[in-house]
C-alpha atoms as a PDB file:
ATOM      1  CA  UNK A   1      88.169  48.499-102.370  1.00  0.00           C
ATOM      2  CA  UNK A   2      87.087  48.168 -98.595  1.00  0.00           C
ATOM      3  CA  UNK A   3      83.765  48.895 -99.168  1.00  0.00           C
ATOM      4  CA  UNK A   4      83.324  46.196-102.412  1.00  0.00           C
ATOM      5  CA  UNK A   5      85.003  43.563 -99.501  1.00  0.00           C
ATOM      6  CA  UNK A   6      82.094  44.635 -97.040  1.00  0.00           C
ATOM      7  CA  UNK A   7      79.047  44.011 -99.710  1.00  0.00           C
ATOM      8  CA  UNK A   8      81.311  40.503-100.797  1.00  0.00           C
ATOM      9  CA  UNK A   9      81.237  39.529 -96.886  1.00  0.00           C
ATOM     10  CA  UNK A  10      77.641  40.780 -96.282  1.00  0.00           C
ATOM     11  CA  UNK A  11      76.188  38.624 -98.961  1.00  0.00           C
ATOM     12  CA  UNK A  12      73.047  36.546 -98.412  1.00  0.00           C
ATOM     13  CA  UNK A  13      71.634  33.764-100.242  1.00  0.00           C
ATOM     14  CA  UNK A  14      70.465  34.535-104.237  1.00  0.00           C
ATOM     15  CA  UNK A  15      72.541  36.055-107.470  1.00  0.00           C
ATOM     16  CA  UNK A  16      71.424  39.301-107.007  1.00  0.00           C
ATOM     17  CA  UNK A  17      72.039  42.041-104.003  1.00  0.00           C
ATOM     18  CA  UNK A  18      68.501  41.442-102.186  1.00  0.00           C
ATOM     19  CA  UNK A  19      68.381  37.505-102.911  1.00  0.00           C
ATOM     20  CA  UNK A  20      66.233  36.064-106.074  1.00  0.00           C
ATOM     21  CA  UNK A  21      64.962  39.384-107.414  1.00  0.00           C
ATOM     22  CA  UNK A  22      66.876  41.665-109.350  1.00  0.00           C
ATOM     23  CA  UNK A  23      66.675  45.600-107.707  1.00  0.00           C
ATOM     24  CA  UNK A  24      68.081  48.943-108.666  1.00  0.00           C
ATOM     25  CA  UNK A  25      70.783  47.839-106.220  1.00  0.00           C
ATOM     26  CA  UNK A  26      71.992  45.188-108.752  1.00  0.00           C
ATOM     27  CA  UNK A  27      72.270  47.750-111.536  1.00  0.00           C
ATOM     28  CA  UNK A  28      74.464  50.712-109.238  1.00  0.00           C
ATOM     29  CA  UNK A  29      76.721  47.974-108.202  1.00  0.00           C
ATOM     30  CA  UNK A  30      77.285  46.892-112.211  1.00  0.00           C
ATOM     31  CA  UNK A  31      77.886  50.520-112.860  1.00  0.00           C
ATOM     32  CA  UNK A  32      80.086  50.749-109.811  1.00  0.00           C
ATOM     33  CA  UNK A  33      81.977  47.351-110.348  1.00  0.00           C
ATOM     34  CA  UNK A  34      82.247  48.874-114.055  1.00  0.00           C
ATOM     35  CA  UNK A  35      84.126  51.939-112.589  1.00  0.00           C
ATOM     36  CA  UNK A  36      86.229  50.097-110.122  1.00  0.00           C
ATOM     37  CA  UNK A  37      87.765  47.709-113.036  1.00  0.00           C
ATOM     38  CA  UNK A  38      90.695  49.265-113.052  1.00  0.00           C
ATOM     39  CA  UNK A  39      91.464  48.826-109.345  1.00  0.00           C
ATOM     40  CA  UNK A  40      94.477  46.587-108.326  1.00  0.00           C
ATOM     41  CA  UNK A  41      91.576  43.990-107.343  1.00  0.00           C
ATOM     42  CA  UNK A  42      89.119  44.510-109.523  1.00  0.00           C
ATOM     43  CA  UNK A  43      85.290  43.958-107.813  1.00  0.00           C
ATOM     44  CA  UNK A  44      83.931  41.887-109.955  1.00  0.00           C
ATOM     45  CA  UNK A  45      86.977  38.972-109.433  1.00  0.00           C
ATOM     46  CA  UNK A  46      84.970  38.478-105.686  1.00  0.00           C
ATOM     47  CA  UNK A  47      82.951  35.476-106.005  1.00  0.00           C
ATOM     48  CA  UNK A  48      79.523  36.817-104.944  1.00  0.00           C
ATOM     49  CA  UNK A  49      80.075  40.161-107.028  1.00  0.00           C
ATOM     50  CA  UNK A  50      81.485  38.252-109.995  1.00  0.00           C
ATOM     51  CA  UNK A  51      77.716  36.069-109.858  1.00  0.00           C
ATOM     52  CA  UNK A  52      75.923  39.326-109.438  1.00  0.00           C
ATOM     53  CA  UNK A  53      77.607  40.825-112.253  1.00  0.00           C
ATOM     54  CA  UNK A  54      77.545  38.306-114.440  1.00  0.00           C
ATOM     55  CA  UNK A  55      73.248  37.944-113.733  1.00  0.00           C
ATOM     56  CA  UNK A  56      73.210  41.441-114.210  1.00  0.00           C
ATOM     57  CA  UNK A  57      75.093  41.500-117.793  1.00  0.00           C
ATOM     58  CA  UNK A  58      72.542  38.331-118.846  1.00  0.00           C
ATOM     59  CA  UNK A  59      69.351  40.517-118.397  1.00  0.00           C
ATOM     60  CA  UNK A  60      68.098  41.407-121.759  1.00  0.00           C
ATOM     61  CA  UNK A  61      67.584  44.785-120.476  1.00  0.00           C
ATOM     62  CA  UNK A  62      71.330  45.611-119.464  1.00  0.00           C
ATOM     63  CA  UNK A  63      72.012  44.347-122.670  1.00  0.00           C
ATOM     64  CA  UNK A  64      69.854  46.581-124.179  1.00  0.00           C
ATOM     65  CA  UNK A  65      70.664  49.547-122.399  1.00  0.00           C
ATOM     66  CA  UNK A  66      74.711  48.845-122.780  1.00  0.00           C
ATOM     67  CA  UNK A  67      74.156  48.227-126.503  1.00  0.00           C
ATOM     68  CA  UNK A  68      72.656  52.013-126.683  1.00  0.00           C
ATOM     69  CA  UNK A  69      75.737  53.436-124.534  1.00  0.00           C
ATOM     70  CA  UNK A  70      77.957  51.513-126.186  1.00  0.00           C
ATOM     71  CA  UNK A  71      79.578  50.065-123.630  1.00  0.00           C
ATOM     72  CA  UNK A  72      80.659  46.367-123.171  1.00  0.00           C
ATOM     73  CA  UNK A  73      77.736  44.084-121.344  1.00  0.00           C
ATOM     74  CA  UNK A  74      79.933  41.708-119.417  1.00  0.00           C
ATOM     75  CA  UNK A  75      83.088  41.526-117.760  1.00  0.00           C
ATOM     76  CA  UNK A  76      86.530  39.954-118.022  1.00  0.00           C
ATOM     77  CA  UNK A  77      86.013  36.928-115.271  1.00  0.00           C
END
């Protein structure tokens, strides 16, 4: 959980990890915050993480790619 609370406090400015553009970062911290759900504080409750997820799970391609896991594209918020 300590490490989710780092990247929440070490945000910058923009929905995604790196600012305006989505990276690969974006998509290992979806499949990370996706692990983590389960957690007593689940990641994706942080406000900055929450965003990110949440921009992640609107990109056609996650949606794409979740529909062919079958897996569910968004989160409970």
């Amino acid at each position: 959980m300590q490490a989710f609370e780092v990247i929440e406090n070490a945000w910058g400015s923009g929905p995604f990890m790196l600012g305006e553009a989505y990276s690969a970062c974006d998509a290992y911290l979806y499949m990370l915050t996706w692990w983590a759900r389960q957690l007593p504080r689940s990641p994706d409750r942080m406000e900055r993480i929450g965003a990110c997820i949440d921009a992640v799970g609107r990109r056609s391609a996650t949606q794409r790619a979740c529909a062919a896991e079958g897996i569910e594209v968004r989160f409970e918020i």
